[in-house]
Protein backbone atom coordinates (compact mmCIF):
# COMPACT_ATOMS: atom_id res chain seq x y z
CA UNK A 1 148.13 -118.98 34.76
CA UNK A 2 144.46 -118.85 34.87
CA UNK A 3 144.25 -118.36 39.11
CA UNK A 4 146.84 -115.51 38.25
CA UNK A 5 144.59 -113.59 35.56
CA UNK A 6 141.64 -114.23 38.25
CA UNK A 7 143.59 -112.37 40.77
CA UNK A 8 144.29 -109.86 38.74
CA UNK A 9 140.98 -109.69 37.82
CA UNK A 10 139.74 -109.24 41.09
CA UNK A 11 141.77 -106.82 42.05
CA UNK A 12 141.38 -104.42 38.73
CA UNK A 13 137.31 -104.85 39.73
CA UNK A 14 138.26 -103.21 43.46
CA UNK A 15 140.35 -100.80 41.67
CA UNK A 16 137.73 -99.58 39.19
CA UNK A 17 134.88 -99.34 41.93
CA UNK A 18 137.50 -97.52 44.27
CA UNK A 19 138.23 -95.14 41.43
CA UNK A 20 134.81 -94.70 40.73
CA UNK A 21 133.99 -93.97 43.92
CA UNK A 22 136.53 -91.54 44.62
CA UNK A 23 135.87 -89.93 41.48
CA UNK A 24 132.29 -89.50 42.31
CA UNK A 25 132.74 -87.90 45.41
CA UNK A 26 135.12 -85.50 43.81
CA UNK A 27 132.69 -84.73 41.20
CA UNK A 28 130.05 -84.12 43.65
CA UNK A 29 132.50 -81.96 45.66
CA UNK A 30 133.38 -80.06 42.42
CA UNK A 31 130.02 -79.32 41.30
CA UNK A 32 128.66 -77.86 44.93
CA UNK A 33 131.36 -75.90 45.31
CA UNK A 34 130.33 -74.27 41.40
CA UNK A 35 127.01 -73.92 42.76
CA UNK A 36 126.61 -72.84 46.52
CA UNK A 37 126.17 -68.99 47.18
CA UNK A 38 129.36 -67.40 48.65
CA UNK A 39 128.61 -64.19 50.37
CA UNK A 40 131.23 -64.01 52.96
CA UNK A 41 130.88 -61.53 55.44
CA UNK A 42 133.35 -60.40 58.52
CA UNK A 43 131.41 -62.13 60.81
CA UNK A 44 131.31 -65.48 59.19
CA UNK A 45 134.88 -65.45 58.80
CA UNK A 46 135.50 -65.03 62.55
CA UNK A 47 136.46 -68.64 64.73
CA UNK A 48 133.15 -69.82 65.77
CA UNK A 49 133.40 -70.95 69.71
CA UNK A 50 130.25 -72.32 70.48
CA UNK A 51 128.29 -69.25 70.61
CA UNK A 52 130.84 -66.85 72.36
CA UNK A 53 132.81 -64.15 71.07
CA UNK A 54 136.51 -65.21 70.53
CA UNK A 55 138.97 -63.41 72.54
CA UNK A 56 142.68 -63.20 71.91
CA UNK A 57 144.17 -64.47 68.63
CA UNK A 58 143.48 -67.32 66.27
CA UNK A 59 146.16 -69.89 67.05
CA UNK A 60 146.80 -70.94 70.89
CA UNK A 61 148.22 -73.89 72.21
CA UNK A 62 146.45 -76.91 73.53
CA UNK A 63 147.03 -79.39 75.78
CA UNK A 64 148.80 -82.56 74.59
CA UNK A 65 147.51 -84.74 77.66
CA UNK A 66 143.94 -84.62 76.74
CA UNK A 67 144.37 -86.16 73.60
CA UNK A 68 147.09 -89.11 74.59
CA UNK A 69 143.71 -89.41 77.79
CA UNK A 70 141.72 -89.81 75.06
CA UNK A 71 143.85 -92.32 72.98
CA UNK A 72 144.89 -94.10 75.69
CA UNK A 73 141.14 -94.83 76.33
CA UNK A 74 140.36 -95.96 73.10
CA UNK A 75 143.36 -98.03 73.51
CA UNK A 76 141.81 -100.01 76.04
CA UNK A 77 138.27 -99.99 75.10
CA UNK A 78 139.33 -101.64 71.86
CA UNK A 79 141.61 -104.34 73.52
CA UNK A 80 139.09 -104.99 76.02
CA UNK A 81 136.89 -106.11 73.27
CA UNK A 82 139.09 -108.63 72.11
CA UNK A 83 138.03 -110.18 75.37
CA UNK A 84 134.41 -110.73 75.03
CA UNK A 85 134.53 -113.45 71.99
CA UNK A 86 137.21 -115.15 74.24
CA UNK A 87 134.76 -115.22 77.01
CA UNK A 88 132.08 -116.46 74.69
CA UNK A 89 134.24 -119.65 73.59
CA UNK A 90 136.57 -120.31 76.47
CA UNK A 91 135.19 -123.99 76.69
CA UNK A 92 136.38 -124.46 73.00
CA UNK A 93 139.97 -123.06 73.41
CA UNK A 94 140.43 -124.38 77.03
CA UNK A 95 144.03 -124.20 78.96
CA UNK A 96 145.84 -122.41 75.44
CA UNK A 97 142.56 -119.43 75.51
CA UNK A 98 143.31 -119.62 79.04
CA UNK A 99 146.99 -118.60 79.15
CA UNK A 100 147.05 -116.70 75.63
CA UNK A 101 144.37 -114.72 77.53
CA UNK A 102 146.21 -114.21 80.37
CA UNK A 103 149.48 -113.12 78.56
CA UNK A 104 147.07 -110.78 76.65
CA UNK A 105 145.78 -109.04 80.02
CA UNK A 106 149.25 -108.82 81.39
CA UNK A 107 150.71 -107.00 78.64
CA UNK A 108 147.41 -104.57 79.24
CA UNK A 109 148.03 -104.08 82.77
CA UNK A 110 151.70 -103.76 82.09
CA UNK A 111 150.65 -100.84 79.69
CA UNK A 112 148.02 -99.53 82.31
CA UNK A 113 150.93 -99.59 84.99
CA UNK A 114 153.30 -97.75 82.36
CA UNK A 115 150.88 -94.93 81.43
CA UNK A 116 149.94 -94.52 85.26
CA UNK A 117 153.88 -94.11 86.25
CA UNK A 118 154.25 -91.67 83.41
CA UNK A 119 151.39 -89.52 84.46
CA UNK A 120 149.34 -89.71 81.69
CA UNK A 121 146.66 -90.64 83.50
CA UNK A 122 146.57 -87.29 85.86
CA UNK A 123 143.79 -85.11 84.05
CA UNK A 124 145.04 -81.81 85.64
């Protein structure tokens, strides 16, 4: 019973910091929106495009593609880090690293291969 209340214990500390925390922020939030200046003018309210005036109306469509590009290379620039400590300890894990490692790049290039017949991977 006493590892139980420990738990618990533990995990009402997280809580309270994690309440704290967001109840912090929100008070800081709160209090700078009491006390900034708001003088909004026509011109602040317009979309800001990096300097240019905006032409045509507020909402248009985007391309979808960029963004699965962009996910897509995240993708692999994360799971190609799980390769690096492998490389760093491949004595220690030996044959298993070996072919856990090479089920693990298979998989990748089998995702590679799928994204590249599916024309993701066209940027125009």
């Amino acid at each position: 019973m006493s590892d139980l209340s420990e738990l618990w214990r533990s995990y009402l500390t997280v809580a309270i910091f994690g309440a704290a925390a967001v109840g912090m922020a929100g008070a800081m939030l709160g209090i700078a929106r009491l006390l900034r200046p708001q003088r909004p003018t026509r011109q602040k309210l317009i979309a800001y495009e990096s300097g240019v005036d905006p032409v045509g109306s507020d909402w248009t469509q985007s391309q979808i593609r960029y963004y699965v590009f962009a996910v897509l290379f995240v993708l692999f620039d994360v799971e190609a880090v799980f390769i690096f400590p492998w490389a760093t300890r491949l004595e220690v894990y030996a044959l298993f690293g070996l072919v856990e490692m090479a089920i693990f790049i298979f998989i990748l290039v089998l995702g590679l291969f799928y994204a590249w017949r599916k024309g993701v991977l066209r940027w125009v």
